[in-house]
Protein backbone atom coordinates (compact mmCIF):
# COMPACT_ATOMS: atom_id res chain seq x y z
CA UNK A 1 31.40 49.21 -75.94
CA UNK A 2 30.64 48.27 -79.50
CA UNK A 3 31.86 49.98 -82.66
CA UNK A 4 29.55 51.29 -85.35
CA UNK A 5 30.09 49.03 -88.92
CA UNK A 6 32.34 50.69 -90.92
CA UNK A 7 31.37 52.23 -94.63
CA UNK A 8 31.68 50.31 -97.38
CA UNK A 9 32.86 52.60 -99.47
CA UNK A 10 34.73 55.72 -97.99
CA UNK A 11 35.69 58.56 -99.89
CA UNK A 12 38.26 61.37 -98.71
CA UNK A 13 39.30 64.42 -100.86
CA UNK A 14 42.20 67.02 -100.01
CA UNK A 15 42.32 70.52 -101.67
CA UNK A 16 46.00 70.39 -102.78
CA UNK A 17 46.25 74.14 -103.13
CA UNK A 18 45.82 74.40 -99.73
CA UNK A 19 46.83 71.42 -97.91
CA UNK A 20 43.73 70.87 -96.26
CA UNK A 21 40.78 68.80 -96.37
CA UNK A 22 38.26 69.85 -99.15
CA UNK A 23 34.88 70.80 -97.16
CA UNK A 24 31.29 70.49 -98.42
CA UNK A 25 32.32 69.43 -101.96
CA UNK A 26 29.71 67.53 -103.12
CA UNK A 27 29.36 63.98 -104.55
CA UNK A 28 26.53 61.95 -106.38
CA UNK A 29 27.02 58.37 -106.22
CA UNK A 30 25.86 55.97 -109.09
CA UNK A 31 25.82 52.40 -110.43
CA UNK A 32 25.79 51.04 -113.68
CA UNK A 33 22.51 48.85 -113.96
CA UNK A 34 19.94 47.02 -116.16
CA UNK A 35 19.48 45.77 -119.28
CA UNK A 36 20.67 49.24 -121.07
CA UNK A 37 22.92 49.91 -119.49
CA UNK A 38 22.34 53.18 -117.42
CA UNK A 39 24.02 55.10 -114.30
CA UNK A 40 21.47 54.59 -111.80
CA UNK A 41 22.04 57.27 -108.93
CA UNK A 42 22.37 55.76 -105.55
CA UNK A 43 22.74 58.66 -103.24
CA UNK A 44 24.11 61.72 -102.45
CA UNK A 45 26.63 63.29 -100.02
CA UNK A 46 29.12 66.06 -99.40
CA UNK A 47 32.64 66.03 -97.55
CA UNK A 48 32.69 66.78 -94.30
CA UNK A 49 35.32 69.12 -92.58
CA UNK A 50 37.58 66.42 -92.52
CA UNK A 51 37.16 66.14 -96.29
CA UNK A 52 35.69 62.84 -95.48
CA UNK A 53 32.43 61.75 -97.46
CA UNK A 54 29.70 60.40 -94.48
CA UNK A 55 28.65 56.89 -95.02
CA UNK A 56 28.08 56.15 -98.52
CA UNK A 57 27.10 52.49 -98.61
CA UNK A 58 26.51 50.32 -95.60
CA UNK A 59 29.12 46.98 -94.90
CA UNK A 60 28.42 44.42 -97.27
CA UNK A 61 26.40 46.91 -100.09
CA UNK A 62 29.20 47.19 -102.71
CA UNK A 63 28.60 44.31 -104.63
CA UNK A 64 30.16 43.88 -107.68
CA UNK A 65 29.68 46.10 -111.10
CA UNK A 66 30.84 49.44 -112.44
CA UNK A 67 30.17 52.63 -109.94
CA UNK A 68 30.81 56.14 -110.97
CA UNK A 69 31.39 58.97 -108.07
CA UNK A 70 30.48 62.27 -109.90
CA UNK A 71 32.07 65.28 -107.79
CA UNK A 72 31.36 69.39 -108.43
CA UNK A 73 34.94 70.53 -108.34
CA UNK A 74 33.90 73.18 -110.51
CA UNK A 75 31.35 74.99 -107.21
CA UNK A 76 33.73 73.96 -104.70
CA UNK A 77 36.23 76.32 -106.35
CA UNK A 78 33.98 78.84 -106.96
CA UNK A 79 33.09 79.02 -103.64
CA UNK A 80 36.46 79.53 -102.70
CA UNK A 81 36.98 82.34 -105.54
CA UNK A 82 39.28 80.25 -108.01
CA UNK A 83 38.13 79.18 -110.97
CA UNK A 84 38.61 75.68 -111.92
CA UNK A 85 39.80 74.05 -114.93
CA UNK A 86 37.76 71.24 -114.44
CA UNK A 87 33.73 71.66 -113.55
CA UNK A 88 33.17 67.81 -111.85
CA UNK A 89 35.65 64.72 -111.79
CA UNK A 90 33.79 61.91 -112.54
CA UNK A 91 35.88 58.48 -111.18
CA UNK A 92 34.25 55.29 -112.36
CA UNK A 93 35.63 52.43 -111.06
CA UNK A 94 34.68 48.66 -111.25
CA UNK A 95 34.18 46.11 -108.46
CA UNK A 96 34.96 42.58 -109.33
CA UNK A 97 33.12 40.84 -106.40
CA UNK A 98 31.47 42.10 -103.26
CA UNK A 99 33.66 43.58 -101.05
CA UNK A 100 33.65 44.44 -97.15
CA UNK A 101 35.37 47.93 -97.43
CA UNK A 102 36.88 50.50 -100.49
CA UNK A 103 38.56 53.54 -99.95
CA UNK A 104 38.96 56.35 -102.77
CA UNK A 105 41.32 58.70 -102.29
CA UNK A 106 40.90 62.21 -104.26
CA UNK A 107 43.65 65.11 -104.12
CA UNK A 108 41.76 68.25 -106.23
CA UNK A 109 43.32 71.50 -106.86
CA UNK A 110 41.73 74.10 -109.68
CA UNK A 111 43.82 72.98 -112.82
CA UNK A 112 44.38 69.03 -111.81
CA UNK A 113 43.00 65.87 -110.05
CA UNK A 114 44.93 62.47 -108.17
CA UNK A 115 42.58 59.46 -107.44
CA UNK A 116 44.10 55.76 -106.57
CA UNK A 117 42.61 52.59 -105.05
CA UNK A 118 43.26 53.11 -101.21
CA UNK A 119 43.19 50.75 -98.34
């Protein structure tokens, strides 16, 4: 039995107030492209129950440049009835060549965000 390709870029978020995985918080995806330089959106998505972001970019579709994730902290708390400090985390990161697989970690809570390179 074959695997399915891993995601080239993988994103997982945990609600640190709670301890759990942050569900349905949703994420907007875009690149940095063209002669003006302007964030091009390349898709959307939302966490899953695991907190786990469903394929954003297929093996091999990272190539290199600067990427921003854009995600609605502030609706996710509201949803949950907190209100939150911050309305969206925005985590723009730069890839220096194309890469097989990148993992971004994000630990949210109302009144403070955690994001590091993962593996």
């Amino acid at each position: 039995m074959s695997e399915a390709p891993s995601s080239s870029l993988t994103v997982h978020v945990l609600n640190t107030l709670t301890g759990q995985p942050a569900t349905g918080l949703a994420m907007h995806l875009s690149q940095l492209q063209g002669p003006g330089l302007q964030w091009m959106e390349l898709m959307k998505s939302s966490t899953n129950v695991d907190g786990h972001c469903p394929l954003f970019l297929a093996p091999g579709q990272v190539k290199a440049g600067t990427y921003k994730l854009h995600v609605d902290t502030g609706a996710y708390w509201q949803q949950l009835g907190y209100t939150s400090f911050y309305p969206y985390v925005e985590v723009v990161f730069t890839v220096t060549e194309q890469t097989r697989k990148l993992h971004i970690p994000l630990l949210i809570s109302p009144f403070s965000y955690t994001t590091y390179k993962g593996s």
